[in-house]
N, C-alpha and C. Protein backbone atom coordinates (compact mmCIF):
# COMPACT_ATOMS: atom_id res chain seq x y z
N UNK A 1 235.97 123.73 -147.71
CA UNK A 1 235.82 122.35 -147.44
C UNK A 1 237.13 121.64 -147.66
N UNK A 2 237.13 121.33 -146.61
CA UNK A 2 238.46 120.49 -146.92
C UNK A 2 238.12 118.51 -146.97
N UNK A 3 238.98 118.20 -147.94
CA UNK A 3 238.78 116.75 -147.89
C UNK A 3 239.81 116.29 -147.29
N UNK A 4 239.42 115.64 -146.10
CA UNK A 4 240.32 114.73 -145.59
C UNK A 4 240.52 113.24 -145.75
N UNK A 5 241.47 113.02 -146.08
CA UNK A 5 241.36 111.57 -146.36
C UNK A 5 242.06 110.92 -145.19
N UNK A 6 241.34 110.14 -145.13
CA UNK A 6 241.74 108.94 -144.24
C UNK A 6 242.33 107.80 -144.74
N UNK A 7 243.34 107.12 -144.02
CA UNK A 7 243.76 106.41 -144.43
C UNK A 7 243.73 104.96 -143.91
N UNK A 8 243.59 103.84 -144.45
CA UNK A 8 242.58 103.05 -144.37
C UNK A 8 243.40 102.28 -144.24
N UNK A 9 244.12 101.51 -143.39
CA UNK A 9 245.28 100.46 -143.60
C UNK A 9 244.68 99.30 -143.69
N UNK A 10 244.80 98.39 -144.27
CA UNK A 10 244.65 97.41 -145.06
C UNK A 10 245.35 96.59 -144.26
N UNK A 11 244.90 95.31 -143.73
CA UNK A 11 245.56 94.19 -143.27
C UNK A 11 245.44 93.31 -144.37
N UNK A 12 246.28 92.33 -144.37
CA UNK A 12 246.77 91.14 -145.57
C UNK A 12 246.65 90.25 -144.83
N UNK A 13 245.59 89.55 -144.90
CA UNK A 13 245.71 88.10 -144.33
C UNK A 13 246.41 86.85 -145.33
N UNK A 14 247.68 86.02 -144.44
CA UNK A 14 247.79 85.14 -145.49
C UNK A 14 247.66 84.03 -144.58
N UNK A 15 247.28 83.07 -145.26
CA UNK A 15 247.12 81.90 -144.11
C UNK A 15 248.58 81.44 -144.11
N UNK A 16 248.96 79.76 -143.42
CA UNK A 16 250.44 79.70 -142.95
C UNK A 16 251.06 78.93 -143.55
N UNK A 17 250.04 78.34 -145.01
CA UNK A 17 250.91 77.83 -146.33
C UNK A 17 251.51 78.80 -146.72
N UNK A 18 251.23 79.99 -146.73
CA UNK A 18 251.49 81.21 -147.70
C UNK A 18 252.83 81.45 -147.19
N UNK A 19 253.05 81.88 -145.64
CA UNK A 19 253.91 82.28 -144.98
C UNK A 19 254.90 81.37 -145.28
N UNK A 20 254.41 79.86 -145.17
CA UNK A 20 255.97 78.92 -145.15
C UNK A 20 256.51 78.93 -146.45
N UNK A 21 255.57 78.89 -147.71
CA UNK A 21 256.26 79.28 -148.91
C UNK A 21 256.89 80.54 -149.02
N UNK A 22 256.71 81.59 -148.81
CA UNK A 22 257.38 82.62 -148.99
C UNK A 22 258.86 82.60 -148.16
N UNK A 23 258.50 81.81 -146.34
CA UNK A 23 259.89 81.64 -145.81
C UNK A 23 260.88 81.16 -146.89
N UNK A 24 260.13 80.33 -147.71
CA UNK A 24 261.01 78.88 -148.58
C UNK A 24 261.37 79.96 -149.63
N UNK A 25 261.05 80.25 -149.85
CA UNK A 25 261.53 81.47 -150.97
C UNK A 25 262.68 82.26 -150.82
N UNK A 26 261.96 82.98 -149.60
CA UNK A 26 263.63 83.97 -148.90
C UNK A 26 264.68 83.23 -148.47
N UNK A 27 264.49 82.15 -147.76
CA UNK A 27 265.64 81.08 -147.95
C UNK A 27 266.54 80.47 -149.01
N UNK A 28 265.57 80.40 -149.59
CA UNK A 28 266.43 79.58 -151.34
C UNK A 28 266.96 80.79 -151.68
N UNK A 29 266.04 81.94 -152.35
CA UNK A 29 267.26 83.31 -152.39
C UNK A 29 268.47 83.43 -151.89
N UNK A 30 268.52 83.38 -150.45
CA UNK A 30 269.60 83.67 -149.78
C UNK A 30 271.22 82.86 -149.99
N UNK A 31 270.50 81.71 -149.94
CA UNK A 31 271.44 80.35 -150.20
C UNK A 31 272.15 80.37 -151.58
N UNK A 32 271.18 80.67 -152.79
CA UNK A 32 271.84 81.24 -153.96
C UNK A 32 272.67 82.40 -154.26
N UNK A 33 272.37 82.96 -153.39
CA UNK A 33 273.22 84.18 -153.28
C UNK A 33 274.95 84.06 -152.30
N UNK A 34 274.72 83.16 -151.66
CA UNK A 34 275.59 82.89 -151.02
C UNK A 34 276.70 81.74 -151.74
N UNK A 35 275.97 80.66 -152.54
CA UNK A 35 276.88 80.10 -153.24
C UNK A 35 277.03 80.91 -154.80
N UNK A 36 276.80 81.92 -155.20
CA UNK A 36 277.68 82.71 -155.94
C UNK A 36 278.41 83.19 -155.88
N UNK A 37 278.25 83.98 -154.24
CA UNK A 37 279.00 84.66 -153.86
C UNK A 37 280.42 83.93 -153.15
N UNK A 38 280.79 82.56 -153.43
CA UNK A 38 281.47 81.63 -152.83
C UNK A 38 282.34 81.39 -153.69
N UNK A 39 281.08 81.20 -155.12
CA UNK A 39 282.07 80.90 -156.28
C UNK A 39 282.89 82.24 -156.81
N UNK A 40 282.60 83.51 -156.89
CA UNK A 40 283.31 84.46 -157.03
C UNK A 40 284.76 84.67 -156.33
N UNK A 41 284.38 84.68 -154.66
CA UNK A 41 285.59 84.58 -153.70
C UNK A 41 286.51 83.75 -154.62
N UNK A 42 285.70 82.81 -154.40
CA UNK A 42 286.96 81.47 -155.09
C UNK A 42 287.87 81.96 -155.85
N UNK A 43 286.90 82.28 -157.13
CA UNK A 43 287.69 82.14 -158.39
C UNK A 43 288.34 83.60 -158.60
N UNK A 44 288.19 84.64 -157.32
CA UNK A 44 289.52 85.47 -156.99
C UNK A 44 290.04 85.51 -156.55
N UNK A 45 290.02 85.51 -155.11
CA UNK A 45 290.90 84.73 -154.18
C UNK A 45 291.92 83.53 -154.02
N UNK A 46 290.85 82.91 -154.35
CA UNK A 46 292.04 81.21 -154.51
C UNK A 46 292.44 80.95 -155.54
N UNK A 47 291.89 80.49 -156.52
CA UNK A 47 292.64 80.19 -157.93
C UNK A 47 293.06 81.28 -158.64
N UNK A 48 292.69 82.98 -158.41
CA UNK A 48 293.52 84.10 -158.85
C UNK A 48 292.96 83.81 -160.64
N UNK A 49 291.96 83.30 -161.36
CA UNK A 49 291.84 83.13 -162.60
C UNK A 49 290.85 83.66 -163.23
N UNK A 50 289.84 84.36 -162.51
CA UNK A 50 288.74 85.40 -162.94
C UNK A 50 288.89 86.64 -163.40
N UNK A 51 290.16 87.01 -163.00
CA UNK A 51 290.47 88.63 -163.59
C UNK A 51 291.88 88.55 -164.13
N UNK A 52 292.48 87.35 -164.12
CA UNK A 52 294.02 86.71 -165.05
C UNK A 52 293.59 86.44 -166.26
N UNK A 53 293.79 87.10 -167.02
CA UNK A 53 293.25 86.89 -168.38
C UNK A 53 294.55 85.74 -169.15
N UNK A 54 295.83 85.91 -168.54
CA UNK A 54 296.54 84.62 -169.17
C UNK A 54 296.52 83.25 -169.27
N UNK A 55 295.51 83.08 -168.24
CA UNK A 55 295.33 81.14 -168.67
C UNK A 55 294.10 81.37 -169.59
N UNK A 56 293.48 82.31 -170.24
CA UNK A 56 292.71 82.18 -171.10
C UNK A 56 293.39 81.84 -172.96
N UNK A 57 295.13 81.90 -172.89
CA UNK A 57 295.69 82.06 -174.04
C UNK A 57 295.79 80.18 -173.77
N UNK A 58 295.97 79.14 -172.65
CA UNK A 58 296.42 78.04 -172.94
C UNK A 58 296.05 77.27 -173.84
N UNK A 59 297.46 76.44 -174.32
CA UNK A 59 297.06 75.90 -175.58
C UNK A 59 296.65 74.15 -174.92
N UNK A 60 295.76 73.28 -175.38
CA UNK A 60 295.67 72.42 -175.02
C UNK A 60 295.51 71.05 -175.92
N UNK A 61 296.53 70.05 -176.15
CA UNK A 61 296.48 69.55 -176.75
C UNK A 61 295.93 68.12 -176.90
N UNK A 62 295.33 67.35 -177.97
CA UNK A 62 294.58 66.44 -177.45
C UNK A 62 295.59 65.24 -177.52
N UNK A 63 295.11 64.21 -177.03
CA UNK A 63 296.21 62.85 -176.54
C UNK A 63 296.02 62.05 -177.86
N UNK A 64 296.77 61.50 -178.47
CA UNK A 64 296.52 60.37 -179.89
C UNK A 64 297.29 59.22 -179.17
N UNK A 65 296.76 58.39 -179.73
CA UNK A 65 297.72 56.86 -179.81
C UNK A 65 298.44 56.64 -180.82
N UNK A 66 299.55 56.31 -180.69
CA UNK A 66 300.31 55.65 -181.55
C UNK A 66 300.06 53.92 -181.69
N UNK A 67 299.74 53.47 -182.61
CA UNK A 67 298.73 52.13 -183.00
C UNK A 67 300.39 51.17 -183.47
N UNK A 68 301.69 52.17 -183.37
CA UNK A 68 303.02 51.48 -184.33
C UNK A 68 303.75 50.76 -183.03
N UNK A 69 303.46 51.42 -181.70
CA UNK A 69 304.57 51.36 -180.63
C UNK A 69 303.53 49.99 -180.10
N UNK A 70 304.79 49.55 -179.37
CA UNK A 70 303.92 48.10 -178.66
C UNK A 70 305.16 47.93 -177.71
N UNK A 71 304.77 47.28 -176.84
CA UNK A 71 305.60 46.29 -175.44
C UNK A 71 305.50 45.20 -175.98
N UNK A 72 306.53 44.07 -174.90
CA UNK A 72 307.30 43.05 -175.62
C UNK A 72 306.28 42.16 -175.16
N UNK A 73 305.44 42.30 -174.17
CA UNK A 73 304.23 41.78 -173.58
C UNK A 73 303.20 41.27 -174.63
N UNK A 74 303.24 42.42 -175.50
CA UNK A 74 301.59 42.15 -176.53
C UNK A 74 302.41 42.42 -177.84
N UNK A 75 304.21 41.99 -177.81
CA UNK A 75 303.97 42.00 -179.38
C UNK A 75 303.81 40.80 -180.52
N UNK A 76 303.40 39.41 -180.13
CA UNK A 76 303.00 38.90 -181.23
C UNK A 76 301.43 38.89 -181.00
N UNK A 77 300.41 39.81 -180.30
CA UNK A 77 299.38 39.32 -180.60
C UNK A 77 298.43 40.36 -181.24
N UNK A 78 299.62 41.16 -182.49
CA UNK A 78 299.04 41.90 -183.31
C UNK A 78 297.85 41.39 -184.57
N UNK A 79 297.22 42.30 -184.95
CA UNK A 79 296.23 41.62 -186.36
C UNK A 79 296.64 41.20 -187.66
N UNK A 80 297.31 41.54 -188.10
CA UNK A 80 298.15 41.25 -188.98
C UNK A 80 298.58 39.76 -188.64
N UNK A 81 298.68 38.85 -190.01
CA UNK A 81 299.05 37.64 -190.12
C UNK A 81 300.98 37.94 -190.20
N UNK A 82 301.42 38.56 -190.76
CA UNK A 82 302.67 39.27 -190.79
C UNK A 82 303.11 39.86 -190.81
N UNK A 83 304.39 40.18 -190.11
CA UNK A 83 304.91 41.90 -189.28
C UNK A 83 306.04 41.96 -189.23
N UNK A 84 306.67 42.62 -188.68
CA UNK A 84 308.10 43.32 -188.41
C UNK A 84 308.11 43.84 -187.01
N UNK A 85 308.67 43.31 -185.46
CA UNK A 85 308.61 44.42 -184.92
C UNK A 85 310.17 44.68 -184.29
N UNK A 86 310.05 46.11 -184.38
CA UNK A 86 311.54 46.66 -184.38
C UNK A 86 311.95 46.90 -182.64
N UNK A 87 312.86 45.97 -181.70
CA UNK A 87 313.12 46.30 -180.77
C UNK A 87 314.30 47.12 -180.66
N UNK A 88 314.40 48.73 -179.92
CA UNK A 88 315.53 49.27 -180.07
C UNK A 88 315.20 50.20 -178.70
N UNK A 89 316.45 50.42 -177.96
CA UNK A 89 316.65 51.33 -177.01
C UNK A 89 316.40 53.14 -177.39
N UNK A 90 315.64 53.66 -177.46
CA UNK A 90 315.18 55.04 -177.83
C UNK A 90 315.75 55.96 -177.54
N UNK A 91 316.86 55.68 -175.80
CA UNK A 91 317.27 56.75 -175.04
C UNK A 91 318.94 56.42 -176.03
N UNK A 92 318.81 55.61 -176.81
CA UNK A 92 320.51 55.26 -177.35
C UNK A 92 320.56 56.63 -179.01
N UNK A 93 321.70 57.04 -179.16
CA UNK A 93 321.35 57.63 -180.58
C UNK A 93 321.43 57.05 -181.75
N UNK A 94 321.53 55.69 -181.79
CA UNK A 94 321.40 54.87 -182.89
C UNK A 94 320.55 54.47 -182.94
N UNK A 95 319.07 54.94 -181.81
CA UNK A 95 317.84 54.56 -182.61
C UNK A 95 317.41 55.45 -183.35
N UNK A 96 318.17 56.34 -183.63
CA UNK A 96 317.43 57.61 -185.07
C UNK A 96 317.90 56.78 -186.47
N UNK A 97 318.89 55.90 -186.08
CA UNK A 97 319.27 55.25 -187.86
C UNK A 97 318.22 53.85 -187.83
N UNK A 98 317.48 53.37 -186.81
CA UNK A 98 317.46 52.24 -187.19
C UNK A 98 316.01 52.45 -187.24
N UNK A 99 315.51 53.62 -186.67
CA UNK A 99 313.89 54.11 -186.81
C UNK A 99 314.17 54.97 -188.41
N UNK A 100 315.10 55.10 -188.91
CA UNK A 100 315.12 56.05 -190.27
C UNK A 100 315.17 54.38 -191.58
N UNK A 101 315.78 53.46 -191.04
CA UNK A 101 316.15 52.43 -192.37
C UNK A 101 314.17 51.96 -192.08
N UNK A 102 313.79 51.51 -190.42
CA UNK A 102 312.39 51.21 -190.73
C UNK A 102 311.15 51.68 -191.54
N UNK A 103 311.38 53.66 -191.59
CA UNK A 103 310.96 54.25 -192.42
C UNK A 103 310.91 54.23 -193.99
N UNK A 104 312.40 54.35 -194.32
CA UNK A 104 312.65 53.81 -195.63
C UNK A 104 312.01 52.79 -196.20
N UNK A 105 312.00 51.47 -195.38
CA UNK A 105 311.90 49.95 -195.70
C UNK A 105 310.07 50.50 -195.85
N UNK A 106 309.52 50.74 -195.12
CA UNK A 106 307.78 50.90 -194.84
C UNK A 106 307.63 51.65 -196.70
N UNK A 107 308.41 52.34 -196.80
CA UNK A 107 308.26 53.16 -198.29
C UNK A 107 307.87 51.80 -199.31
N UNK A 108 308.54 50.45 -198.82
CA UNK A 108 308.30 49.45 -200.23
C UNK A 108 306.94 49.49 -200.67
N UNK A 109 306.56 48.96 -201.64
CA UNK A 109 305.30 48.62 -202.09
C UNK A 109 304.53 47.22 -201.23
N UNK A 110 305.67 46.54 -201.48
CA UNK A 110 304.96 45.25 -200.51
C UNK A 110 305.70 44.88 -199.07
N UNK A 111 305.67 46.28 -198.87
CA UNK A 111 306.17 46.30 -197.07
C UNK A 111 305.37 45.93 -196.55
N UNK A 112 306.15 45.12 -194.84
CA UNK A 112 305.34 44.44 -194.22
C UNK A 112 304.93 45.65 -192.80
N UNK A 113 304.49 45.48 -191.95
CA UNK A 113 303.87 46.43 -191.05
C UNK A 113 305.09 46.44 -190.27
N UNK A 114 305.41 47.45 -189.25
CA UNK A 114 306.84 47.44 -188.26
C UNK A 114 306.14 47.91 -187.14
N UNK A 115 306.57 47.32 -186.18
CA UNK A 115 305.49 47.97 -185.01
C UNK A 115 306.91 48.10 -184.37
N UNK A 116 306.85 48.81 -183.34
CA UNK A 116 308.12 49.10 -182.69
C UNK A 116 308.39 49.24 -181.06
N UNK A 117 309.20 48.58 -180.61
CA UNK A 117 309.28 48.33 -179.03
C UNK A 117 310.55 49.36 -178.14
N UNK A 118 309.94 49.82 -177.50
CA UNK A 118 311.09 50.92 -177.04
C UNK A 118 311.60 50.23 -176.00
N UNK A 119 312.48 49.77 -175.52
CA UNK A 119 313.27 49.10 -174.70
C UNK A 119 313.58 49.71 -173.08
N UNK A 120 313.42 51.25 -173.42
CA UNK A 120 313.97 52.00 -172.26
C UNK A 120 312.57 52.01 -171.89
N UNK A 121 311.21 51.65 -172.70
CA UNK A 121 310.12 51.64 -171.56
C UNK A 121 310.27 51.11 -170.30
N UNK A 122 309.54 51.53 -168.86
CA UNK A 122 309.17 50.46 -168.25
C UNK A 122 308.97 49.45 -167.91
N UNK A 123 307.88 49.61 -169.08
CA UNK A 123 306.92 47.48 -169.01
C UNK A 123 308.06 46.89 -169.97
N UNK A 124 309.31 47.42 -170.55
CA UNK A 124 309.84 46.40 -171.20
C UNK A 124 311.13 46.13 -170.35
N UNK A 125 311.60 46.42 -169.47
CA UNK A 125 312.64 46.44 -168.43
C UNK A 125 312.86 45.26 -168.21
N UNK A 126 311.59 44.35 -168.07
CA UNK A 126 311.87 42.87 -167.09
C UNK A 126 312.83 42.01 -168.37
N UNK A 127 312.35 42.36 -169.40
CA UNK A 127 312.61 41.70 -170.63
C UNK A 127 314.73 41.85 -171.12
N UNK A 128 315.20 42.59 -170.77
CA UNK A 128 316.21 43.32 -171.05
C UNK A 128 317.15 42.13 -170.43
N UNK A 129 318.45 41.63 -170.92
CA UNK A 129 319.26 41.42 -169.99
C UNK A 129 320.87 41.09 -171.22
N UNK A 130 321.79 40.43 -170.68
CA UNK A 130 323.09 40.77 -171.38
C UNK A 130 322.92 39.51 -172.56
N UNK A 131 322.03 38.50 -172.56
CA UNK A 131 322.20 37.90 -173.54
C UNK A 131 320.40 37.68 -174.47
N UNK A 132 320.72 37.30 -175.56
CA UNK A 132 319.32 37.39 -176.02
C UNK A 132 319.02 35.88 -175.94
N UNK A 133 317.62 35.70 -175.49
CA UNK A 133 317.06 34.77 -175.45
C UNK A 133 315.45 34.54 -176.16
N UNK A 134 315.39 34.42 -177.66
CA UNK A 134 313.96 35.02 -178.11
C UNK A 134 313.44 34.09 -178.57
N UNK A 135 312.58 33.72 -178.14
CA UNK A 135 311.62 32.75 -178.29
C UNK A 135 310.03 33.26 -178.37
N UNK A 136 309.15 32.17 -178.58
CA UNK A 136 307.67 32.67 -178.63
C UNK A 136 306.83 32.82 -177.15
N UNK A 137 307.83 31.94 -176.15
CA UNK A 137 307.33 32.35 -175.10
C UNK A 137 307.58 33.23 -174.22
N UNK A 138 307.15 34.42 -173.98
CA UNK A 138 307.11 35.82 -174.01
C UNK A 138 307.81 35.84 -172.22
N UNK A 139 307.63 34.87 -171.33
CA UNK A 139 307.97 34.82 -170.27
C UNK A 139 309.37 34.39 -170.35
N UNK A 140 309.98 33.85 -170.85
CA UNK A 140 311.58 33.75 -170.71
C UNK A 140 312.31 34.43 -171.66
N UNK A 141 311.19 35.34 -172.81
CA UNK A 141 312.23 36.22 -173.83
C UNK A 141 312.94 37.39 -173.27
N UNK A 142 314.40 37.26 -173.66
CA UNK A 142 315.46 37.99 -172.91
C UNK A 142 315.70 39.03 -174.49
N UNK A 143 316.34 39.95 -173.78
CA UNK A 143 316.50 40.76 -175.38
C UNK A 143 317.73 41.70 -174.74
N UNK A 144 319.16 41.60 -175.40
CA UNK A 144 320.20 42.21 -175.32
C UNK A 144 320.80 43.84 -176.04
N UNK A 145 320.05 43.30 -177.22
CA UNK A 145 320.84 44.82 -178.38
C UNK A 145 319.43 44.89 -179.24
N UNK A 146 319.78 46.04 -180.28
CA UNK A 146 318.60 46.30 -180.63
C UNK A 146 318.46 44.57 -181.59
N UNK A 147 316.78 44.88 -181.94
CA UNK A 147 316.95 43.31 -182.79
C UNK A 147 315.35 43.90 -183.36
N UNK A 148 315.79 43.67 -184.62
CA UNK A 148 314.36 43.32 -185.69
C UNK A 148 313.96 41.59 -185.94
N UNK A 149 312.62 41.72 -185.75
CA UNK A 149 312.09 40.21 -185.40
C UNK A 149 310.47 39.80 -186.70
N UNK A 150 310.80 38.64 -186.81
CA UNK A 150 309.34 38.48 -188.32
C UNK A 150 308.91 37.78 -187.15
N UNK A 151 307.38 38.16 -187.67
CA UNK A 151 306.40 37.63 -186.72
C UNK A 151 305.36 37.25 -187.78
N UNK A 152 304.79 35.92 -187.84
CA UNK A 152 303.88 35.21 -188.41
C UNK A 152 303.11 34.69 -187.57
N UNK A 153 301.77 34.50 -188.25
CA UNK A 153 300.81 34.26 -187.54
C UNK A 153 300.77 33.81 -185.72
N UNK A 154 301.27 34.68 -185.22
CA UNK A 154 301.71 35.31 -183.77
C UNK A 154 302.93 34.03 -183.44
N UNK A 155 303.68 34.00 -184.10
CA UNK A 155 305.11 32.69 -183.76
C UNK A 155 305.88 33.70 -184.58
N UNK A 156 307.63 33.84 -183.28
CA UNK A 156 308.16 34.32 -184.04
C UNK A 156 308.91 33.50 -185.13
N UNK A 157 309.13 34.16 -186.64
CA UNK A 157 309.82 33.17 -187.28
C UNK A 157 311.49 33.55 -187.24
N UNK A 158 312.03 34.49 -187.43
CA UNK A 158 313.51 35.26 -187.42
C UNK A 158 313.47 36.16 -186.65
N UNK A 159 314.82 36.54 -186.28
CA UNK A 159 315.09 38.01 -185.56
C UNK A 159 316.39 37.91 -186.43
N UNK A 160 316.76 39.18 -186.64
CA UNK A 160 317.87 39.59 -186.95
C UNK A 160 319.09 40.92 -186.05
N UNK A 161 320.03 40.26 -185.06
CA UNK A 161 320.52 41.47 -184.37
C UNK A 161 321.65 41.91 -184.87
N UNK A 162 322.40 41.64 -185.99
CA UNK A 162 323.51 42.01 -186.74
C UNK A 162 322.90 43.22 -187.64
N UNK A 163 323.87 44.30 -187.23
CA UNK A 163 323.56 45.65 -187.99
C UNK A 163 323.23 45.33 -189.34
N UNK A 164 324.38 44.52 -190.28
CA UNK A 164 324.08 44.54 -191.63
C UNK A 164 323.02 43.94 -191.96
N UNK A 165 323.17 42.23 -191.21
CA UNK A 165 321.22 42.11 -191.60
C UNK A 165 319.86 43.08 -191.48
N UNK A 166 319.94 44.04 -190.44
CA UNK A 166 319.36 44.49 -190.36
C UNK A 166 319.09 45.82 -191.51
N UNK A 167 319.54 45.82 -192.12
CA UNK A 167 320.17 46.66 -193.67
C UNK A 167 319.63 45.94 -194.37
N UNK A 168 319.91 44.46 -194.59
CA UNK A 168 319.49 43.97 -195.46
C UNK A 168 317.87 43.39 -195.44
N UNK A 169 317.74 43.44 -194.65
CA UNK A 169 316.33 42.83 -194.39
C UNK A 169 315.03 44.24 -194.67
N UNK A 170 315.52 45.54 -194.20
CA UNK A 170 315.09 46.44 -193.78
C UNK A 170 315.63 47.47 -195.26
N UNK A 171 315.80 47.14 -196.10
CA UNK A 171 315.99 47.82 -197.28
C UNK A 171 315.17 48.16 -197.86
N UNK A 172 315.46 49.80 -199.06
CA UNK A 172 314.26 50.11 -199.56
C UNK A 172 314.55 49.92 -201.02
N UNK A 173 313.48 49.58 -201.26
CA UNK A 173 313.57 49.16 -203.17
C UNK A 173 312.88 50.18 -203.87
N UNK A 174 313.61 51.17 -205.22
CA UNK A 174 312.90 52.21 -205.37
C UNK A 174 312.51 51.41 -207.02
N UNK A 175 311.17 51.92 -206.83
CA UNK A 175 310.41 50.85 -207.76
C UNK A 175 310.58 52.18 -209.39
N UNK A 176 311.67 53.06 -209.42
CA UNK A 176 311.87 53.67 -210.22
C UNK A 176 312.93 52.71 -211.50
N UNK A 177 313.93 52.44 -210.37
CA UNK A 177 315.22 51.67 -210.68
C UNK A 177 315.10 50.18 -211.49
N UNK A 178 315.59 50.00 -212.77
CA UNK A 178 314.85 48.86 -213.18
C UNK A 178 316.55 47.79 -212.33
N UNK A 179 315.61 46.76 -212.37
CA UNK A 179 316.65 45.58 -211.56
C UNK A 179 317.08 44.70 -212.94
N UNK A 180 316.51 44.98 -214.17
CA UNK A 180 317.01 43.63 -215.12
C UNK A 180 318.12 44.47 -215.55
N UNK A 181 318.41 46.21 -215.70
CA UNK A 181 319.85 46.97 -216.25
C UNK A 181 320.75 46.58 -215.83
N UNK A 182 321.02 46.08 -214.57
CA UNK A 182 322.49 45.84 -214.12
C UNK A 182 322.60 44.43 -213.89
């Protein structure tokens, strides 16, 4: 006796929600597959950075503000009731002595704040010319050489552009040293 089996094929009825979801299926598959396969190309082909393992060493550093530097635009409308701000050409090498006496001077105990204006900026260009003209109104202030300036309650009160004043004004007092010995 032999058993024969028959084989019984089975039809699958699906109705034509079934069909359009499943189209929607093999479609979305496909499409995902295709934008991976886009982003791969890419990122070997074009940008060369998927199998370059050296831009994985870059160092990246984050941006700070400096809260000391200011333009000639916004410098009396600091918080401070009284200030110091130091205008000096940056690209000159005598602003390493006159940014080193501001340092010193900041060492006092009852130092006043120094905010500092770089001259070779940009935004301070318009301001620049052969004679100084410094006043509180910021639209006709002309500024020639370097110059340290007191600023009170946003009016300037002094500038000083003579090297030695600027020594003297900008001096450091070492609160070690008694002043009644000599």
């Amino acid at each position: 006796m032999t058993n024969k089996r028959k084989r019984i094929k089975r039809e699958s009825y699906r109705s034509e929600e079934q069909n359009e979801i499943m189209r929607f299926i093999w479609i979305l598959i496909i499409v995902i597959v295709l934008v991976i396969g886009i982003y791969f190309f890419t990122r070997i082909f074009v940008t060369k950075d998927l199998l370059n393992k050296e831009n994985d060493t870059e160092n990246i550093t984050s941006g700070t503000i400096n809260y000391s530097n200011a333009i000639i635009g916004t410098m009396l409308n600091k918080s401070e009731e009284e200030y110091y701000v130091l205008l000096m050409d940056s690209s000159k090498p005598n602003s390493v002595y006159y940014t080193g006496l501001a340092n010193n001077y900041s060492r006092n105990e009852n130092a006043l704040k120094i905010y500092y204006v770089d001259l070779s900026n940009e935004l301070n260009k318009k301001y620049i010319s052969t004679t100084n003209n410094i006043t509180d109104d910021l639209t006709n202030f002309k500024i020639s050489t370097n110059t340290l300036i007191k600023v009170k309650k946003g009016k300037i009160t002094n500038s000083y552009s003579d090297e030695k004043e600027l020594e003297s004004v900008l001096k450091y007092i070492d609160p070690t040293k008694n002043t009644d010995e000599e």
